[in-house]
Protein backbone atom coordinates (compact mmCIF):
# COMPACT_ATOMS: atom_id res chain seq x y z
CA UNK A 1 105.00 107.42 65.10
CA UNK A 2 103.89 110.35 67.43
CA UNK A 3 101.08 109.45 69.60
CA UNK A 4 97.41 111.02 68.53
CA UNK A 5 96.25 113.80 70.32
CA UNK A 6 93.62 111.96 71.78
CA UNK A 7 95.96 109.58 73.31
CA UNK A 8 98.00 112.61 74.42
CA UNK A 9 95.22 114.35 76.21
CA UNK A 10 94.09 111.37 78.04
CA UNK A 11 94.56 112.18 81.64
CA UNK A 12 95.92 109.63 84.05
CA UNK A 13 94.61 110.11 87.45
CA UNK A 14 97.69 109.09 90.48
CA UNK A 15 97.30 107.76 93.86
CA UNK A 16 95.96 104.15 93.39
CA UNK A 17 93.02 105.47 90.67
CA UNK A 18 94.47 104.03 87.19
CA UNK A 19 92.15 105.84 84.07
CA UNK A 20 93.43 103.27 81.63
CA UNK A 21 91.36 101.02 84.01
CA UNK A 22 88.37 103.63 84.14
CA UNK A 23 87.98 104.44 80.77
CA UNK A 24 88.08 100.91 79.60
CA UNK A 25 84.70 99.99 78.93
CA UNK A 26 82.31 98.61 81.85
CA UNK A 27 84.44 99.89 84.56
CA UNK A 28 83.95 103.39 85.29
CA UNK A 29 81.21 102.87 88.05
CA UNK A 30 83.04 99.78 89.06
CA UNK A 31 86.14 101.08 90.19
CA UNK A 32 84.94 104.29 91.54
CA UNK A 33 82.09 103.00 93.97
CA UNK A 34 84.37 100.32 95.07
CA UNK A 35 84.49 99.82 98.84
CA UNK A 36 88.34 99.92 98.94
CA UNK A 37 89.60 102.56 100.67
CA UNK A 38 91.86 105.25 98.51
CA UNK A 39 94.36 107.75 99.07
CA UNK A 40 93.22 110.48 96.94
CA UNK A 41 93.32 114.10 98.05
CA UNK A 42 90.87 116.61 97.56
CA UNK A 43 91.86 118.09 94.57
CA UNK A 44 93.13 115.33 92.35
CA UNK A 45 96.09 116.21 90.29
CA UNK A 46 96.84 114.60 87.08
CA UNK A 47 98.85 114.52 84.01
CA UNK A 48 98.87 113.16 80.23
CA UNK A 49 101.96 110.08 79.70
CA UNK A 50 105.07 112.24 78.63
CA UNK A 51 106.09 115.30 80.46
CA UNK A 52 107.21 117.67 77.55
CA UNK A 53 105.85 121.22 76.46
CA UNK A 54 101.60 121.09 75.99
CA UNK A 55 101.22 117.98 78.56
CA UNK A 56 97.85 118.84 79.89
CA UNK A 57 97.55 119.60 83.54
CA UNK A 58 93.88 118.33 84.66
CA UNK A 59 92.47 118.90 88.14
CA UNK A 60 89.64 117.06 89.75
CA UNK A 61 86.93 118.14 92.04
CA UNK A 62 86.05 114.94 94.69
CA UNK A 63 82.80 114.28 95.90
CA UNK A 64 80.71 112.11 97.62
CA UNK A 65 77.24 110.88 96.48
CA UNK A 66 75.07 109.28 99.58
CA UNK A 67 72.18 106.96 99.04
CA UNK A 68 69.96 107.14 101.79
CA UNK A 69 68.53 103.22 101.83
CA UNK A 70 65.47 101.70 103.38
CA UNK A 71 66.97 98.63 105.56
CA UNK A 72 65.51 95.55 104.87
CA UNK A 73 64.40 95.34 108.78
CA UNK A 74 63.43 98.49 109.24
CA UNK A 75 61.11 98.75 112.08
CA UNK A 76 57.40 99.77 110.72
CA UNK A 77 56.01 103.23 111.75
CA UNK A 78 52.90 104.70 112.48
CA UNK A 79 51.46 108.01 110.12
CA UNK A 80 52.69 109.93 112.87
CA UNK A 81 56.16 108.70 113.66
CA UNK A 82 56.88 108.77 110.09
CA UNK A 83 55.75 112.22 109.81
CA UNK A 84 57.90 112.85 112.97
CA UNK A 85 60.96 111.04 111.68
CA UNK A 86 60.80 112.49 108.01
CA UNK A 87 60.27 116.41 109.45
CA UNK A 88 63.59 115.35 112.04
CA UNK A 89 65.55 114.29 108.50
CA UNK A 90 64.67 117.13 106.11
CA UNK A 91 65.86 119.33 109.07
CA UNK A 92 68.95 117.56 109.10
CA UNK A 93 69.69 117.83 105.60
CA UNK A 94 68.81 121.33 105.77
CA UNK A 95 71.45 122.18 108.73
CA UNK A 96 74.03 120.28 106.46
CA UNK A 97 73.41 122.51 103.37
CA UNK A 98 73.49 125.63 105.61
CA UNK A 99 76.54 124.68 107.00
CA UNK A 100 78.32 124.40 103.32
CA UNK A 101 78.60 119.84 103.54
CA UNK A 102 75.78 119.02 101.46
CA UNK A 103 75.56 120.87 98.00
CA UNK A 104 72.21 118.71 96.92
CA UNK A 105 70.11 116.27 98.14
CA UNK A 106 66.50 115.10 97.19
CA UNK A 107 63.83 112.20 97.27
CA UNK A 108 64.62 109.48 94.37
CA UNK A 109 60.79 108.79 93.22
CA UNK A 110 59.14 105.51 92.54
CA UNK A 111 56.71 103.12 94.00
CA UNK A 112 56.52 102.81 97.83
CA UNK A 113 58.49 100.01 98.35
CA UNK A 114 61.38 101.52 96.72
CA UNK A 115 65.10 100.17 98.16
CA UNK A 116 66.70 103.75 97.78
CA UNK A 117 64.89 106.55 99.06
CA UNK A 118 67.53 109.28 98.55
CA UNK A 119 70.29 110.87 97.36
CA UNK A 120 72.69 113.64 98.76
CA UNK A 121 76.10 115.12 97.45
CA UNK A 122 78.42 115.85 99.89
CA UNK A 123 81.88 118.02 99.68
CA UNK A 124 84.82 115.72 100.48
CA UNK A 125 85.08 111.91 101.00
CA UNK A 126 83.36 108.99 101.75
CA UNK A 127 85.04 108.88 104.81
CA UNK A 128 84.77 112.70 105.83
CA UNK A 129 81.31 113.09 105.36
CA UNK A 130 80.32 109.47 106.94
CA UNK A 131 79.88 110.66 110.53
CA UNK A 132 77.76 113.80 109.49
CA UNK A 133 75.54 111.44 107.06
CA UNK A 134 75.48 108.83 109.55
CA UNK A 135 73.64 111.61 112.30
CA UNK A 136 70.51 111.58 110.57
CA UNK A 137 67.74 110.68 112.36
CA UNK A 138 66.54 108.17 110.29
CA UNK A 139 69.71 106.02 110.23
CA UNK A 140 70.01 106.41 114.18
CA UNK A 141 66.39 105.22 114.61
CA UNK A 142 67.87 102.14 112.24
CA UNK A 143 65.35 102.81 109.80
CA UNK A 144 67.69 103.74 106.95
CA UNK A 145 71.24 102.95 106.14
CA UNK A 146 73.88 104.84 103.45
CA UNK A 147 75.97 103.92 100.97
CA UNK A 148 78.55 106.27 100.24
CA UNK A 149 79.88 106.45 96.41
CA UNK A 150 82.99 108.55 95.93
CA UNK A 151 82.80 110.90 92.91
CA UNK A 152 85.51 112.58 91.14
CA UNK A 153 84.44 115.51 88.26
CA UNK A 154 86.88 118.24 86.64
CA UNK A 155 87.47 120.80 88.51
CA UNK A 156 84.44 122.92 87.96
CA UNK A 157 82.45 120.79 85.94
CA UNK A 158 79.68 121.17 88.92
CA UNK A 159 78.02 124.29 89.68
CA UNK A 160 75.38 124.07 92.52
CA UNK A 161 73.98 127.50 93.58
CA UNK A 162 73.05 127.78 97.66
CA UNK A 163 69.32 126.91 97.86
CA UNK A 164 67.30 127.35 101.04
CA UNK A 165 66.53 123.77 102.35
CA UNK A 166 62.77 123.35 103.99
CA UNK A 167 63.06 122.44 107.31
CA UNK A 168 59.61 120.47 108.08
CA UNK A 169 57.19 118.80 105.02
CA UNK A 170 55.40 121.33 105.99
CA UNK A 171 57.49 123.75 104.00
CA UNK A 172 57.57 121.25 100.82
């Protein structure tokens, strides 16, 4: 019996990222925000089982999503050290866009005492874009900490326009 073409079009990502693991149900998020290091490349290359005429040929874009997190013993701040610290971070973020690393990156909303505080997609991998993340002011001050989440899309499936950052709340 000839395999469906669902079956055939199934891609099957290589180097050490199995998709009959990540589409079985409940692991997706598992696998991929795993803290075990991978040797992917940039572009991920993949192909369907069987080689013959019509295998599909999928390419993958690879990204990294950063959570900027409060730490648990962050030191408390004053109005205007927080004011101070926040202006020093948005400017951060704002060199990182401008210099093509970060593609988006915003506040995640809630109440005050929320554990994650924000989100950022970088270009490249966890452990490219650590040391760049890892210069904001925030996490230097030890204030905030990041978790890095590695992200693979098809190729193309995100479009991001360039956006002009603000550089100060005073801008927002």
């Amino acid at each position: 019996m000839a395999p469906s073409r669902c079956n055939r079009l199934r891609p099957t990502l290589t180097h050490s990222i199995d998709t009959n693991e990540i589409f079985r149900p409940g692991n997706w998020g598992r696998l991929l925000s795993s803290r075990e290091p991978r040797e992917v490349p940039s572009s991920i290359y993949s192909h369907v089982q069987g080689h013959g005429r019509g295998a599909l040929q999928m390419k993958f874009d690879r990204f990294t999503v950063a959570l900027l997190i409060l730490r648990e013993d962050a030191p408390k701040l004053g109005e205007q050290d927080e004011n101070r610290l926040q202006d020093a971070h948005i400017a951060h973020l704002a060199k990182l866009h401008e210099e093509g690393h970060i593609l988006a990156a915003g506040p995640i909303l809630g109440p005050k005492d929320r554990e994650i505080r924000g989100l950022s997609i970088y270009k490249g991998s966890p452990d490219e874009v650590r040391t760049l993340a890892d210069q904001d002011p925030g996490v230097r001050e030890g204030r905030y900490r990041h978790q890095f989440l590695d992200w693979v899309v098809p190729e193309s499936a995100l479009s991001l326009s360039r956006a002009r950052f603000p550089r100060s709340m005073a801008e927002v």
